[in-house]
Protein backbone atom coordinates (compact mmCIF):
# COMPACT_ATOMS: atom_id res chain seq x y z
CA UNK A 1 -37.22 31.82 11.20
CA UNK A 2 -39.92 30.20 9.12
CA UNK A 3 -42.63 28.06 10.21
CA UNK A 4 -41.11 25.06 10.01
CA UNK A 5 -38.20 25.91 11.89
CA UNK A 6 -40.38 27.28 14.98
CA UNK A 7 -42.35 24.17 14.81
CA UNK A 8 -38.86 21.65 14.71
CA UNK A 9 -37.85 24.14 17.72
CA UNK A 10 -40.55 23.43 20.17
CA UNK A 11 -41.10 19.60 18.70
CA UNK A 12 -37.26 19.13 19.72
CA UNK A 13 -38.44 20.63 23.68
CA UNK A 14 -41.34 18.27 23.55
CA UNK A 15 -39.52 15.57 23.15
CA UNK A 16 -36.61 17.11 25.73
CA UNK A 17 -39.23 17.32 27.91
CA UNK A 18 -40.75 13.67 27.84
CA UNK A 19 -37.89 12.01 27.37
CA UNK A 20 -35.18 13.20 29.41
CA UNK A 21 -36.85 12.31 33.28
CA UNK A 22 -36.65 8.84 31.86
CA UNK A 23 -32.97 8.89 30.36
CA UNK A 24 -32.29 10.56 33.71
CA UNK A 25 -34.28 8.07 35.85
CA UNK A 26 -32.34 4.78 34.42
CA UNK A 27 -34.76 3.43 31.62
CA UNK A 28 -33.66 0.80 29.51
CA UNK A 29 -34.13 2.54 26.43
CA UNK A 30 -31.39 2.22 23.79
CA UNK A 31 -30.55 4.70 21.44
CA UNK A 32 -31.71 3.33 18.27
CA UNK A 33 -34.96 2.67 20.68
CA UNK A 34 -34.92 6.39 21.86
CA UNK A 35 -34.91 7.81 18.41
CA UNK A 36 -38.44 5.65 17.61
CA UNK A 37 -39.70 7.37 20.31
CA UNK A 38 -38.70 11.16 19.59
CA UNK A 39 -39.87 10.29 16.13
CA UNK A 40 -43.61 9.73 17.87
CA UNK A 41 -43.11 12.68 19.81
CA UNK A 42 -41.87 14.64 16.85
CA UNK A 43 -44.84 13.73 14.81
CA UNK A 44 -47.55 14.47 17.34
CA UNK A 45 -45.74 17.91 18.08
CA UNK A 46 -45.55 19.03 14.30
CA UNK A 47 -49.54 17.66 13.49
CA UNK A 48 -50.62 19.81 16.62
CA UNK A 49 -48.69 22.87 15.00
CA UNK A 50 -49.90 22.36 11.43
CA UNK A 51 -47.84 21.05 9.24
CA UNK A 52 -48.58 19.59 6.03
CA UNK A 53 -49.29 15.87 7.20
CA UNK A 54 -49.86 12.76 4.86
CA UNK A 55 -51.79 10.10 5.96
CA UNK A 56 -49.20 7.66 3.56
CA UNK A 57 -45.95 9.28 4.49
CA UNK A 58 -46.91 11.49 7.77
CA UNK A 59 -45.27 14.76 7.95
CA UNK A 60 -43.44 16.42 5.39
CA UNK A 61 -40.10 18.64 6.11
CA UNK A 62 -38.04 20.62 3.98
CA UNK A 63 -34.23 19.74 3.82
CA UNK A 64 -34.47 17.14 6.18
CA UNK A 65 -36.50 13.87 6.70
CA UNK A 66 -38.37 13.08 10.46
CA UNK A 67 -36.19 9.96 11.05
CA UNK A 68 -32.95 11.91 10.41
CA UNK A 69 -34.50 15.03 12.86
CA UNK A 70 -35.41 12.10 15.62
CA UNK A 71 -31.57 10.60 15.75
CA UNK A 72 -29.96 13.73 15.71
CA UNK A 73 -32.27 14.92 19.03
CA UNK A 74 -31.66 11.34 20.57
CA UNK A 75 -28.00 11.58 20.01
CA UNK A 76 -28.23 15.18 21.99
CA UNK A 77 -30.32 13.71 24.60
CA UNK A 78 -28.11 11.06 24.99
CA UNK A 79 -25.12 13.34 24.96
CA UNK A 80 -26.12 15.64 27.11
CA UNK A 81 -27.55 13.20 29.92
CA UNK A 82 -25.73 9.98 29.45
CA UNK A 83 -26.79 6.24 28.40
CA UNK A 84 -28.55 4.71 31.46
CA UNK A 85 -25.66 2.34 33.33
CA UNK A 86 -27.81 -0.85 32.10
CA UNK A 87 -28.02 0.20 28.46
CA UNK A 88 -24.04 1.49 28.61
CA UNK A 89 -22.83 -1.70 29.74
């Protein structure tokens, strides 16, 4: 496993770890919504482990882009905890 694949790995429990009390808890956050904010969480996470970081295009991954890594994690947290009842209906 290189290092960019150990820092995705604990990135995607970061944001596993913020998010899901508030998926759980009822928020009203969509999924398109959720994704923004694993993308934050995603970016933080991978600056604090030092990867290469742009100012102009933020952090840079290999064989994948940081928007397409944030959709896939919503769509997991989302799958594995359920749409809030407000945002499902």
């Amino acid at each position: 496993m290189n290092k960019q694949q150990k820092a995705l790995l604990s990135a995607r429990d970061d944001a596993s770890y913020i998010l899901e009390p508030l998926i759980v808890n009822g928020s009203s956050t969509g999924p398109m919504r959720l994704a923004k904010c694993v993308e934050r969480i995603l970016r933080a996470s991978l600056t604090d482990q030092g990867l290469p970081v742009s100012p102009r295009t933020g952090v840079k991954l290999r064989g994948t882009t940081l928007e397409a890594e944030a959709q896939r994690i919503a769509a997991k947290l989302i799958e594995r905890r359920g749409l809030p009842a407000a945002v499902a209906a």
